[in-house]
Protein backbone atom coordinates (compact mmCIF):
# COMPACT_ATOMS: atom_id res chain seq x y z
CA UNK A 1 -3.32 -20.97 1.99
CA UNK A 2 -3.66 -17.42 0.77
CA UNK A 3 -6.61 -15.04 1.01
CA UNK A 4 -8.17 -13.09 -1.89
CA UNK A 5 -6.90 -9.51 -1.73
CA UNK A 6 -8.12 -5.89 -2.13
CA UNK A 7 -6.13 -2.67 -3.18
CA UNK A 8 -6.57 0.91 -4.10
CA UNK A 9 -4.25 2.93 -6.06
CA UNK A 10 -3.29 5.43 -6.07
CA UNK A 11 -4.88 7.11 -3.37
CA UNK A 12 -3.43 11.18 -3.57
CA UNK A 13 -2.81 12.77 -0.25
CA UNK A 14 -2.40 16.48 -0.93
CA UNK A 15 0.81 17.81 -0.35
CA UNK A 16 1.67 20.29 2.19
CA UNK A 17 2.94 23.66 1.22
CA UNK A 18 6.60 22.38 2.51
CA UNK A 19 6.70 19.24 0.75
CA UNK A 20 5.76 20.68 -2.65
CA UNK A 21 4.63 17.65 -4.35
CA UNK A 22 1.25 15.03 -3.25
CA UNK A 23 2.24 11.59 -1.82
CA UNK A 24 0.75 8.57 -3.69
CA UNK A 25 -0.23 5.86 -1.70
CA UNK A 26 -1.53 2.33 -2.70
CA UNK A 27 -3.12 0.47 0.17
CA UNK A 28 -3.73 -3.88 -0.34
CA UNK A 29 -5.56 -5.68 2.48
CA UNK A 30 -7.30 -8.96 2.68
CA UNK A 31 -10.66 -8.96 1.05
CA UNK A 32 -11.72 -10.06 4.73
CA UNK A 33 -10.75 -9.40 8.31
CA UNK A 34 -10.54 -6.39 11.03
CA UNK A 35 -8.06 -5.32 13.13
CA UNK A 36 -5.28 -6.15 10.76
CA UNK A 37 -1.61 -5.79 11.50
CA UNK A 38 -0.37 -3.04 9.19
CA UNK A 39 2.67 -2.61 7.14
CA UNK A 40 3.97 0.67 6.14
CA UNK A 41 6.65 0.37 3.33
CA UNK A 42 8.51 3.16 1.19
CA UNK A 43 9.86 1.88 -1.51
CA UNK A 44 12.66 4.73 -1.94
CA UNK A 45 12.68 7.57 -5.03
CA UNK A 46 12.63 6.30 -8.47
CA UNK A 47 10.10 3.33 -8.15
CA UNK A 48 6.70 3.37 -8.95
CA UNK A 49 3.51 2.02 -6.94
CA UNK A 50 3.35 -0.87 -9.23
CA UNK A 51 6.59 -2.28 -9.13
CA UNK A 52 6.21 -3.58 -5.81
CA UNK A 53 2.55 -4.38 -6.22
CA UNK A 54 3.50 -8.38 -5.55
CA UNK A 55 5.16 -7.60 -2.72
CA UNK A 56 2.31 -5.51 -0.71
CA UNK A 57 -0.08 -7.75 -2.60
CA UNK A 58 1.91 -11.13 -1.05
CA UNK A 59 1.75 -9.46 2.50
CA UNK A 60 -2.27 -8.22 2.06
CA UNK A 61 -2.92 -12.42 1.12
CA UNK A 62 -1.16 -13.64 4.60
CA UNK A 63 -3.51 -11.04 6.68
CA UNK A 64 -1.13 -8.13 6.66
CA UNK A 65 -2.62 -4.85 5.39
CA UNK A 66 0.09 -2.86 3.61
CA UNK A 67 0.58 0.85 2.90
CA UNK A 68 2.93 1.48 0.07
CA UNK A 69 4.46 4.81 -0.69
């Protein structure tokens, strides 16, 4: 059984002046729950947030909440 899931994207985190450019970060959780093991997954240059929105989305519905960037 899966649980209904919640995500925001693209949350900006403003980049340093070292780094140049901001990080974009989606976040997916269940819709329900606390203290939530977390996943932290970067999906590599050349990929957008989207493309591995079933992924983070199929972790966030078994009680995982995932950080993509």
């Amino acid at each position: 059984m899966t649980t209904p899931i919640i995500f925001i994207a693209p949350i900006i985190l403003p980049a340093s002046s070292a780094r140049g450019e901001d990080l974009e970060v989606r976040v997916s959780a269940p819709a329900t729950g606390d203290h939530l093991p977390i996943i932290i997954f970067a999906h590599g240059y050349g990929k957008s947030l989207d493309e591995y929105a079933p992924l983070v989305n199929f972790w966030a519905a078994h009680g995982f909440e995932s950080k993509l960037h």
